[in-house]
Structures are given as structure tokens and as C-alpha cells.
PDB file of N, CA and C in Angstrom:
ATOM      1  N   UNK A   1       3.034   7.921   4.558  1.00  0.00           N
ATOM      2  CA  UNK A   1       2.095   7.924   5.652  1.00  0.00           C
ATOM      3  C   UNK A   1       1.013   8.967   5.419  1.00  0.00           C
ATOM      4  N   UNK A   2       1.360  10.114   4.856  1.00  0.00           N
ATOM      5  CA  UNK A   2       0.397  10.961   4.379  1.00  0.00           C
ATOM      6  C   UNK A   2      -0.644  10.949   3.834  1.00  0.00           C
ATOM      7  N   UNK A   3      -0.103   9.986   2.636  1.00  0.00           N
ATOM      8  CA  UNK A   3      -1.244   9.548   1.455  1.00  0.00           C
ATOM      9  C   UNK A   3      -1.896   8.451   2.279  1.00  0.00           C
ATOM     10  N   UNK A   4      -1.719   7.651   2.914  1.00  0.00           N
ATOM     11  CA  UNK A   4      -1.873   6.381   3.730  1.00  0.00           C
ATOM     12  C   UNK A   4      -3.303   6.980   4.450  1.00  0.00           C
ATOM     13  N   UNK A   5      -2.900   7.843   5.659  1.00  0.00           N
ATOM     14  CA  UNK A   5      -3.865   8.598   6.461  1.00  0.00           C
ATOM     15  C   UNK A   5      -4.781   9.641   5.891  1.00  0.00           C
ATOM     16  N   UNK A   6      -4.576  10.285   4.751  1.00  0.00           N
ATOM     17  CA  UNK A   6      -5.610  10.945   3.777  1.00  0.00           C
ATOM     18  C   UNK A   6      -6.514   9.935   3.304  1.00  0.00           C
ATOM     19  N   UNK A   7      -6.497   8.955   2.481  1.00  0.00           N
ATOM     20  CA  UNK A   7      -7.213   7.519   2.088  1.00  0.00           C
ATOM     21  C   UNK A   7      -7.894   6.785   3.269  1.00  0.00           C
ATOM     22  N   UNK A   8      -7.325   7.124   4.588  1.00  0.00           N
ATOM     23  CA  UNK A   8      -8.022   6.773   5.454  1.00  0.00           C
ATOM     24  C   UNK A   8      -7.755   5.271   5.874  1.00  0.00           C
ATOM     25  N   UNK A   9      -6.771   5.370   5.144  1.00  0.00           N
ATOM     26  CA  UNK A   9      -6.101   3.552   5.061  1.00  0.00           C
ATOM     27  C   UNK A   9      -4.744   3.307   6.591  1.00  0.00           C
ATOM     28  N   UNK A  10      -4.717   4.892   7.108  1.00  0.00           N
ATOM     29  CA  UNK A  10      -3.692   4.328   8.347  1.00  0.00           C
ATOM     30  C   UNK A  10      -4.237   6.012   9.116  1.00  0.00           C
ATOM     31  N   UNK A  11      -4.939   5.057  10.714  1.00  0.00           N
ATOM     32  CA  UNK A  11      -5.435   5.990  11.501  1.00  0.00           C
ATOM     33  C   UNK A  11      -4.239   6.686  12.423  1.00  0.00           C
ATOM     34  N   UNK A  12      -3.885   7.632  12.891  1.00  0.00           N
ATOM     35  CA  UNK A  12      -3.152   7.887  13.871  1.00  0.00           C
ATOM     36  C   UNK A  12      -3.796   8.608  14.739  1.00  0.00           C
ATOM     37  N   UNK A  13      -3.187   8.962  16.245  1.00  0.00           N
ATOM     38  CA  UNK A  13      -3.741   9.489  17.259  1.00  0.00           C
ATOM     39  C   UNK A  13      -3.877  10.552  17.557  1.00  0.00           C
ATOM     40  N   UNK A  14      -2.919  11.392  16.408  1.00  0.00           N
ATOM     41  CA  UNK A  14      -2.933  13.285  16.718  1.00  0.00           C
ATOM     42  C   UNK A  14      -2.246  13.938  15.283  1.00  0.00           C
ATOM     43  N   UNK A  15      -2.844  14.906  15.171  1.00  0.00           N
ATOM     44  CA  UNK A  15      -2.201  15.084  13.936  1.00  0.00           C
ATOM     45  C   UNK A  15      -0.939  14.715  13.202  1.00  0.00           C
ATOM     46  N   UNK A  16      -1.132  14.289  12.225  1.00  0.00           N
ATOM     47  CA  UNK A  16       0.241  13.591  11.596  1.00  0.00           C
ATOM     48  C   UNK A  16       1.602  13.790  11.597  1.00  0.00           C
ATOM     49  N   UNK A  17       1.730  14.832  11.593  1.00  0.00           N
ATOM     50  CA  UNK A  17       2.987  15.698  11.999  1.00  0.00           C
ATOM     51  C   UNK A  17       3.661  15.798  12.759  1.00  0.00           C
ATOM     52  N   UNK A  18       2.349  15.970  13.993  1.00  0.00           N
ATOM     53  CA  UNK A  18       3.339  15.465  15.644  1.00  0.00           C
ATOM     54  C   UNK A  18       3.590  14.405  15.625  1.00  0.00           C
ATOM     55  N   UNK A  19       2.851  13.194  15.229  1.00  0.00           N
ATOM     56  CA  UNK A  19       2.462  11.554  15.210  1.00  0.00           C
ATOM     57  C   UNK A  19       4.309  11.635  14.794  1.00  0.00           C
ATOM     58  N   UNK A  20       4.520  11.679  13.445  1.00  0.00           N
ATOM     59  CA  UNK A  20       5.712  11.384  12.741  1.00  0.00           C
ATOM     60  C   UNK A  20       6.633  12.146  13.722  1.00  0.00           C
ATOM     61  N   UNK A  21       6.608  13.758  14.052  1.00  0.00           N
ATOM     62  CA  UNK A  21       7.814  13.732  14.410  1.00  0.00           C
ATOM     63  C   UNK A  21       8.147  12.955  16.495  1.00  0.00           C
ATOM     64  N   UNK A  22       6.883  12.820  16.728  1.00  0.00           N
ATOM     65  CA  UNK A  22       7.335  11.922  17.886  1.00  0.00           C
ATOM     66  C   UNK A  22       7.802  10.682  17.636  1.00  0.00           C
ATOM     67  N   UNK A  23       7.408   9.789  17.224  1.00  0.00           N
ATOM     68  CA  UNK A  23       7.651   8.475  16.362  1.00  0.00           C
ATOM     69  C   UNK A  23       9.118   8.626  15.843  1.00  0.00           C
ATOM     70  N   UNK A  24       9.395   9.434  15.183  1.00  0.00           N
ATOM     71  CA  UNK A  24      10.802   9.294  14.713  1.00  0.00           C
ATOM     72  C   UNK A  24      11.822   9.536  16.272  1.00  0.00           C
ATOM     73  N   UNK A  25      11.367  10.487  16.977  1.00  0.00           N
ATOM     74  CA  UNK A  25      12.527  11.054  18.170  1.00  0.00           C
ATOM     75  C   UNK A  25      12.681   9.620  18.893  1.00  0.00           C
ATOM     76  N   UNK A  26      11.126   8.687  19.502  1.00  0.00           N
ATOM     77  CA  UNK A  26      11.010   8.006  20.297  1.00  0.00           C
ATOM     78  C   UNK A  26      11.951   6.956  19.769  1.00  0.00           C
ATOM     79  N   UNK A  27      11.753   6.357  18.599  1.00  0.00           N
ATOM     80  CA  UNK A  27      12.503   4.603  17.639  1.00  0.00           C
ATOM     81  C   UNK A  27      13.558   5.995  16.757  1.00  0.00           C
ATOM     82  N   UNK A  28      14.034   6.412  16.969  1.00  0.00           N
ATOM     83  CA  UNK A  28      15.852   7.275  16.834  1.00  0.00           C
ATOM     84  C   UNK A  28      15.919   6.955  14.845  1.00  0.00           C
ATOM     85  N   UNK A  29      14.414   7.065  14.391  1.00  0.00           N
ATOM     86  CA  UNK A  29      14.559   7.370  12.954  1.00  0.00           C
ATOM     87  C   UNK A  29      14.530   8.295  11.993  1.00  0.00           C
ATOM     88  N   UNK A  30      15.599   8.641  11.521  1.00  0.00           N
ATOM     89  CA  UNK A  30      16.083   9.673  10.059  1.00  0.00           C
ATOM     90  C   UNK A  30      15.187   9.461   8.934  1.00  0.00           C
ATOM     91  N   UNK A  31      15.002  10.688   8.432  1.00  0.00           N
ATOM     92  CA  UNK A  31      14.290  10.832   6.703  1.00  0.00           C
ATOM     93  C   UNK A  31      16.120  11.333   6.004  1.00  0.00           C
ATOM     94  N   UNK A  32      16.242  10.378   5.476  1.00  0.00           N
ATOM     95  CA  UNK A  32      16.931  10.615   4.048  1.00  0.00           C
ATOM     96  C   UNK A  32      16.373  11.419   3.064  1.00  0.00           C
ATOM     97  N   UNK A  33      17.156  12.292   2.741  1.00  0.00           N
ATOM     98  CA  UNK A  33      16.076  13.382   1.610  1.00  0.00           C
ATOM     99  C   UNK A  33      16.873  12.565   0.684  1.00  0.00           C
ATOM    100  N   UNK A  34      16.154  12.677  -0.730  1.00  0.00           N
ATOM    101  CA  UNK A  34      16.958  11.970  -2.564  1.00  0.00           C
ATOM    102  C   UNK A  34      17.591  12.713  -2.788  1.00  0.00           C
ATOM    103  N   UNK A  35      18.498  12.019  -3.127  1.00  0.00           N
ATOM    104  CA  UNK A  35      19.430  12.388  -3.667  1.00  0.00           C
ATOM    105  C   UNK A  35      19.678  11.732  -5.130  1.00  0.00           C
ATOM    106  N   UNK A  36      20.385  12.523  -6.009  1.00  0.00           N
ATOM    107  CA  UNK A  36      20.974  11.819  -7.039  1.00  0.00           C
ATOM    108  C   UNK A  36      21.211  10.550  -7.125  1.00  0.00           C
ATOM    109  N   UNK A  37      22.253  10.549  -6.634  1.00  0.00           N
ATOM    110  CA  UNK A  37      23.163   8.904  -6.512  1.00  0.00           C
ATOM    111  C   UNK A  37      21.502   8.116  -6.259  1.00  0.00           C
ATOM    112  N   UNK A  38      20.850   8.243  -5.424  1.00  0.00           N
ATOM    113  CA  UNK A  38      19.667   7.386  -5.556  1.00  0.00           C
ATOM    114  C   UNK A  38      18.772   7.335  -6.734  1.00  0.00           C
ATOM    115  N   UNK A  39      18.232   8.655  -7.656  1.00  0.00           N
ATOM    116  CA  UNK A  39      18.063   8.828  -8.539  1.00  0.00           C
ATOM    117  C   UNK A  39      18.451   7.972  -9.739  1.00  0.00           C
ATOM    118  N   UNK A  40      19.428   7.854  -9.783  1.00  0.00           N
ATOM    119  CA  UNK A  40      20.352   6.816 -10.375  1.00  0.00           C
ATOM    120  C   UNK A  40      20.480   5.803 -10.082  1.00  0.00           C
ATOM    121  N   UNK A  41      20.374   5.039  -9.011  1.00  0.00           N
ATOM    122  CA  UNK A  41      19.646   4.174  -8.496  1.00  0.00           C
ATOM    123  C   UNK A  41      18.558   3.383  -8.749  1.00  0.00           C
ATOM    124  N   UNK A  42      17.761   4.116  -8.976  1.00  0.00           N
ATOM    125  CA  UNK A  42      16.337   3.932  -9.479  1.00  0.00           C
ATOM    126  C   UNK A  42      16.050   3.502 -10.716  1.00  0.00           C
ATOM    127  N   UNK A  43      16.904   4.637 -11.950  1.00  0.00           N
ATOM    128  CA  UNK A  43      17.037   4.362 -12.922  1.00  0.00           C
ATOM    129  C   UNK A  43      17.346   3.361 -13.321  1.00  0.00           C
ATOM    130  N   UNK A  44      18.374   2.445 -12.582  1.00  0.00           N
ATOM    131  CA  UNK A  44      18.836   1.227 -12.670  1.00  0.00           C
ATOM    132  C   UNK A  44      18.388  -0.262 -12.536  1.00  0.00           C
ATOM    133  N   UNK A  45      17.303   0.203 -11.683  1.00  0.00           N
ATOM    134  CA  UNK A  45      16.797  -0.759 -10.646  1.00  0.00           C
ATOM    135  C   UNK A  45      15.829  -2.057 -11.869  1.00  0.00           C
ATOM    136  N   UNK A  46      15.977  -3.361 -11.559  1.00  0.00           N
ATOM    137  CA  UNK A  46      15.482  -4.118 -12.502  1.00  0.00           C
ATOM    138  C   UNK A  46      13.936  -4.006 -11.978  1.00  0.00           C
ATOM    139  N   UNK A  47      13.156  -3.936 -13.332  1.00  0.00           N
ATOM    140  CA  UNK A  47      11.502  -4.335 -12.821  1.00  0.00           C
ATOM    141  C   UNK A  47      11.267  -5.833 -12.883  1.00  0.00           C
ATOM    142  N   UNK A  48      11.055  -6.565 -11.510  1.00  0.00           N
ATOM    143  CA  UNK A  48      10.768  -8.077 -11.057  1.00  0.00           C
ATOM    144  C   UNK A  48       9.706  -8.416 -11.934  1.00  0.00           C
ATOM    145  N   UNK A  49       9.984  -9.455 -12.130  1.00  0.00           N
ATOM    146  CA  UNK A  49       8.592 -10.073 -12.964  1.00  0.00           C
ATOM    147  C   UNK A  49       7.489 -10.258 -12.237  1.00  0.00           C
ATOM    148  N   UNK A  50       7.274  -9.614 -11.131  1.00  0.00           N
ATOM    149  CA  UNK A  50       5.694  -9.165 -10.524  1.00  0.00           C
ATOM    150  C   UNK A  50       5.240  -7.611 -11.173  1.00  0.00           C
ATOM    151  N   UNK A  51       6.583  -7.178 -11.866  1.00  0.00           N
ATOM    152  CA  UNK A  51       5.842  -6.121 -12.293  1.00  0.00           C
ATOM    153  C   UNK A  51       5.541  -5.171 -11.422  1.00  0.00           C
ATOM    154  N   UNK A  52       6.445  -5.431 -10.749  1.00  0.00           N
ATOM    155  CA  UNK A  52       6.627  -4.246  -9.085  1.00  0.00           C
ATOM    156  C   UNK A  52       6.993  -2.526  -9.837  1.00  0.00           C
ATOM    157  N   UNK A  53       6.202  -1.537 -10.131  1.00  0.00           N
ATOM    158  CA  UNK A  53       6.259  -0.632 -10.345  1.00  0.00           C
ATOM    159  C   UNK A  53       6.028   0.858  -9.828  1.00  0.00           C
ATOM    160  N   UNK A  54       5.521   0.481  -9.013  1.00  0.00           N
ATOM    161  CA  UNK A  54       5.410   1.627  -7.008  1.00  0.00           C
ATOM    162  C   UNK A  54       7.084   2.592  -7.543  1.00  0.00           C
ATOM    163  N   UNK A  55       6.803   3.770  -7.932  1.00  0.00           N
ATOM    164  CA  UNK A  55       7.840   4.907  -7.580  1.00  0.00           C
ATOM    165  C   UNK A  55       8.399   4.909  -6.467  1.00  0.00           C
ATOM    166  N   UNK A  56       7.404   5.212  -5.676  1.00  0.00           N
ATOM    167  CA  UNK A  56       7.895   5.486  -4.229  1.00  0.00           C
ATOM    168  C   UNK A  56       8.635   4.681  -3.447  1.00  0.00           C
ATOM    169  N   UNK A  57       8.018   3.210  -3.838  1.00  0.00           N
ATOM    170  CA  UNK A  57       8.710   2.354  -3.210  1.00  0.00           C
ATOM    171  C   UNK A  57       9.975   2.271  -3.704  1.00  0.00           C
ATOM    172  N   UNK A  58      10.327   2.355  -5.082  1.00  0.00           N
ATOM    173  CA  UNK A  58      11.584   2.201  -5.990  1.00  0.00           C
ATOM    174  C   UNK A  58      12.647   3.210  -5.100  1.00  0.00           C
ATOM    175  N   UNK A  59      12.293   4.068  -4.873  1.00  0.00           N
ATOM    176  CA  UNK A  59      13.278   5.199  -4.428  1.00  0.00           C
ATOM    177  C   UNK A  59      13.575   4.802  -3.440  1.00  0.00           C
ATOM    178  N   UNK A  60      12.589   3.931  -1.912  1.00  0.00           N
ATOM    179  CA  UNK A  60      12.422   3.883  -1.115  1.00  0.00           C
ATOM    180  C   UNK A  60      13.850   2.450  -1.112  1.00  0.00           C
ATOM    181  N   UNK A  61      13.742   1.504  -2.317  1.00  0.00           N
ATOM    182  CA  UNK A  61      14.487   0.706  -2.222  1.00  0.00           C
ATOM    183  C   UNK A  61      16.072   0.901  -2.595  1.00  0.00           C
ATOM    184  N   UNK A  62      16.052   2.337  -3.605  1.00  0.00           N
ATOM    185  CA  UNK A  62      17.369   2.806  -3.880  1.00  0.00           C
ATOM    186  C   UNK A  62      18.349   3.595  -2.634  1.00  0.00           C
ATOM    187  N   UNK A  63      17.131   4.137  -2.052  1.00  0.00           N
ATOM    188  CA  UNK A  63      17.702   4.935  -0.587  1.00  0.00           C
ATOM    189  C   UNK A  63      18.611   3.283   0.131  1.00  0.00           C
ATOM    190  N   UNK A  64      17.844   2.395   0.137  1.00  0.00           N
ATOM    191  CA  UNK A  64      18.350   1.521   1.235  1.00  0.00           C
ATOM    192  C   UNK A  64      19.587   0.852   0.840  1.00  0.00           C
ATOM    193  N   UNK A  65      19.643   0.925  -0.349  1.00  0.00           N
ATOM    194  CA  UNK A  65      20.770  -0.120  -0.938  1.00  0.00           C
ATOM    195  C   UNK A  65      22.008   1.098  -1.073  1.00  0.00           C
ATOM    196  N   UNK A  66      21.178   2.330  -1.182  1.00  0.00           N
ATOM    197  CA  UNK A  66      22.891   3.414  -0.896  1.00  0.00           C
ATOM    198  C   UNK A  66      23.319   3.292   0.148  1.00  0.00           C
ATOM    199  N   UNK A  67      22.307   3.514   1.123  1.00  0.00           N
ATOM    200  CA  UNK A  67      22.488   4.029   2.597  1.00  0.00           C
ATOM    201  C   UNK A  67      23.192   3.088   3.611  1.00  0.00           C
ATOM    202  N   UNK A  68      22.873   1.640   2.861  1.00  0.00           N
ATOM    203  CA  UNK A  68      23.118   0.274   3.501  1.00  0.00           C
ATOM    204  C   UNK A  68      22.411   0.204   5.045  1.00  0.00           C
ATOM    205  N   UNK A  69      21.171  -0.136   4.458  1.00  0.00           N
ATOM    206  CA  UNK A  69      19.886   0.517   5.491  1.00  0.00           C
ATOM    207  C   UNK A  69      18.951  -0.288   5.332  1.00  0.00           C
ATOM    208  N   UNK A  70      18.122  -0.927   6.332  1.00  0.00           N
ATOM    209  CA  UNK A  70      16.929  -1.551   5.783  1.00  0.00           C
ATOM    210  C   UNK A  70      15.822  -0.521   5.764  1.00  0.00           C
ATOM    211  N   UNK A  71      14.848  -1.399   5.358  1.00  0.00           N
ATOM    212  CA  UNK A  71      13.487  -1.122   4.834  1.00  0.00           C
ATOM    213  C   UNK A  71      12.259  -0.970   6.008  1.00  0.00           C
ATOM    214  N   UNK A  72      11.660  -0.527   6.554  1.00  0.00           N
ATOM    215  CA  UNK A  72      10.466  -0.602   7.416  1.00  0.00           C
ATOM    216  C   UNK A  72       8.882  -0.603   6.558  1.00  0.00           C
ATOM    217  N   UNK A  73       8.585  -1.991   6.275  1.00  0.00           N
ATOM    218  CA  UNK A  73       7.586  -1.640   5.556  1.00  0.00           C
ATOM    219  C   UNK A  73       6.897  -3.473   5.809  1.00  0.00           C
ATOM    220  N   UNK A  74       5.431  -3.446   5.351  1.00  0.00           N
ATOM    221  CA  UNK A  74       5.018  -4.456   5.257  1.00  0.00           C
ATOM    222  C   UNK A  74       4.416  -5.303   4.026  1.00  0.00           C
ATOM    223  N   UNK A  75       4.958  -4.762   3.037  1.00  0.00           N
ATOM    224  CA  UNK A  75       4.623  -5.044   1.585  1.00  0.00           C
ATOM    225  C   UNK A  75       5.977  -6.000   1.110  1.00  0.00           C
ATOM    226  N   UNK A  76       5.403  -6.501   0.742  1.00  0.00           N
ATOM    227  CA  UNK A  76       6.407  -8.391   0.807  1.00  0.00           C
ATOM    228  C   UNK A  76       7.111  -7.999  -1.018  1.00  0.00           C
ATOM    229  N   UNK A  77       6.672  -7.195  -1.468  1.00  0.00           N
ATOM    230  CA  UNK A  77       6.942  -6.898  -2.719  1.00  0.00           C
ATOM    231  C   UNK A  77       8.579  -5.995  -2.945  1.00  0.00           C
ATOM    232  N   UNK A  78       9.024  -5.838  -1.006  1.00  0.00           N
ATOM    233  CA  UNK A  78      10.239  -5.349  -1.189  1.00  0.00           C
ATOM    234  C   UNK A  78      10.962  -6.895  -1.281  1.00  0.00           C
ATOM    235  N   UNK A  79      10.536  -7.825  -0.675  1.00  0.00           N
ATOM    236  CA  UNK A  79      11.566  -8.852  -0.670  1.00  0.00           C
ATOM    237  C   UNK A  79      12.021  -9.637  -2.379  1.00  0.00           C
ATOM    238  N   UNK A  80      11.700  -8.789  -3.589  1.00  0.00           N
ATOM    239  CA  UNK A  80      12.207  -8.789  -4.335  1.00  0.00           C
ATOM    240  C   UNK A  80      13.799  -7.840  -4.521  1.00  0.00           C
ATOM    241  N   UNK A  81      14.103  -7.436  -4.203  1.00  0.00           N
ATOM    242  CA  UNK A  81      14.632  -6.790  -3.977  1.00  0.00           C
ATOM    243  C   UNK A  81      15.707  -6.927  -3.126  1.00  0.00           C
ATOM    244  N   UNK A  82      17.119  -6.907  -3.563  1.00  0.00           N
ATOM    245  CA  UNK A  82      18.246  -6.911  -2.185  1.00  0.00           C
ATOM    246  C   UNK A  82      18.403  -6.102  -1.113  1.00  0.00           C
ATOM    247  N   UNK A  83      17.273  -5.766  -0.379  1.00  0.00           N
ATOM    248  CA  UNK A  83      17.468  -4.879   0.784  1.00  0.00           C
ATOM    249  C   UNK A  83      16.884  -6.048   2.301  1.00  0.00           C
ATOM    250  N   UNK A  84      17.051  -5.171   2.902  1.00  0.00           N
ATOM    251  CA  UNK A  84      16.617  -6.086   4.366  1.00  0.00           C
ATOM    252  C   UNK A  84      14.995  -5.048   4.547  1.00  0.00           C
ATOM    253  N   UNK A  85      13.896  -6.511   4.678  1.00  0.00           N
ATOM    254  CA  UNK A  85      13.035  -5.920   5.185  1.00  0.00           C
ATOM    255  C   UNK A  85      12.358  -6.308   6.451  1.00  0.00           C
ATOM    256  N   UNK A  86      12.211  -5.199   7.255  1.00  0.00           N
ATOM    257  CA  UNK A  86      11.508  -5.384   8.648  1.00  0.00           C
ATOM    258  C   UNK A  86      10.143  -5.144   8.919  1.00  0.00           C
ATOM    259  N   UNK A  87       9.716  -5.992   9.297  1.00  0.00           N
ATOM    260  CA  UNK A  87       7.843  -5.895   9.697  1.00  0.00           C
ATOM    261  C   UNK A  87       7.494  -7.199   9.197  1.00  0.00           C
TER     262      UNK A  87
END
């Protein structure tokens, strides 16, 4: 969301910080910090023949498949991927 709202590509209503940490209290959502086991994860993870190569997202998809957790995102490029995505 950081990089998102720096690029100017996602507006929010008050500084980002409050934005996120109200947003998380209000919809009761956790940041998973990485861990290894995800790390490893990652390492593992097959590259789709779209050539899906997003880091962030990779981690983002290793977190979910540890955590047994879906995804909140709107990039259709997770539905390669065995996780559940919402949006």
C-alpha cells in the first residue's frame, strides 16, 4: 500500500499509517511478519507460464498457503496459484 500511495496509484483519506492501522482494527486484520518456513516457500514456488514474477506477491502467496489464509488482492495473477483469492 505504501509503494501503491507513493506512485500515487491508491489515494487514501489520512495519512497512511492511521489509514492502515484503522482499517486493520475496523475488518479484525493481522500482518504476518516472514518468516522462514515462508522463505522456503517461495523458494519453492513454481513460476506459471504467465511468467508471474512479483516478489512481493510470491511471499504474499507463500504466507497464505502456510498460514492457510486467503489472499486480499485484485490481481487475477494470484489465481494461478493454490490460494483463495478475495476481491
Amino acid at each position: 500500500m505504501a509503494i501503491k500511495s507513493s506512485l500515487g496509484k491508491l489515494a487514501v483519506p489520512m495519512p497512511l499509517q492511521s489509514f492502515v492501522e484503522r482499517e486493520m482494527s475496523i475488518n479484525e486484520i493481522a500482518i504476518f511478519p516472514a518468516s522462514i518456513e515462508h522463505a522456503e516457500i517461495v523458494a519453492n514456488l513454481p513460476f506459471p507460464s504467465s511468467g508471474h514474477r512479483d516478489p512481493f506477491d510470491r511471499l504474499l502467496i507463500a504466507q497464505a498457503l502456510a498460514e492457510n489464509i486467503s489472499v486480499i488482492s485484485g490481481d487475477a495473477a494470484f489465481d494461478q496459484y493454490p490460494v483463495e483469492r478475495i476481491w
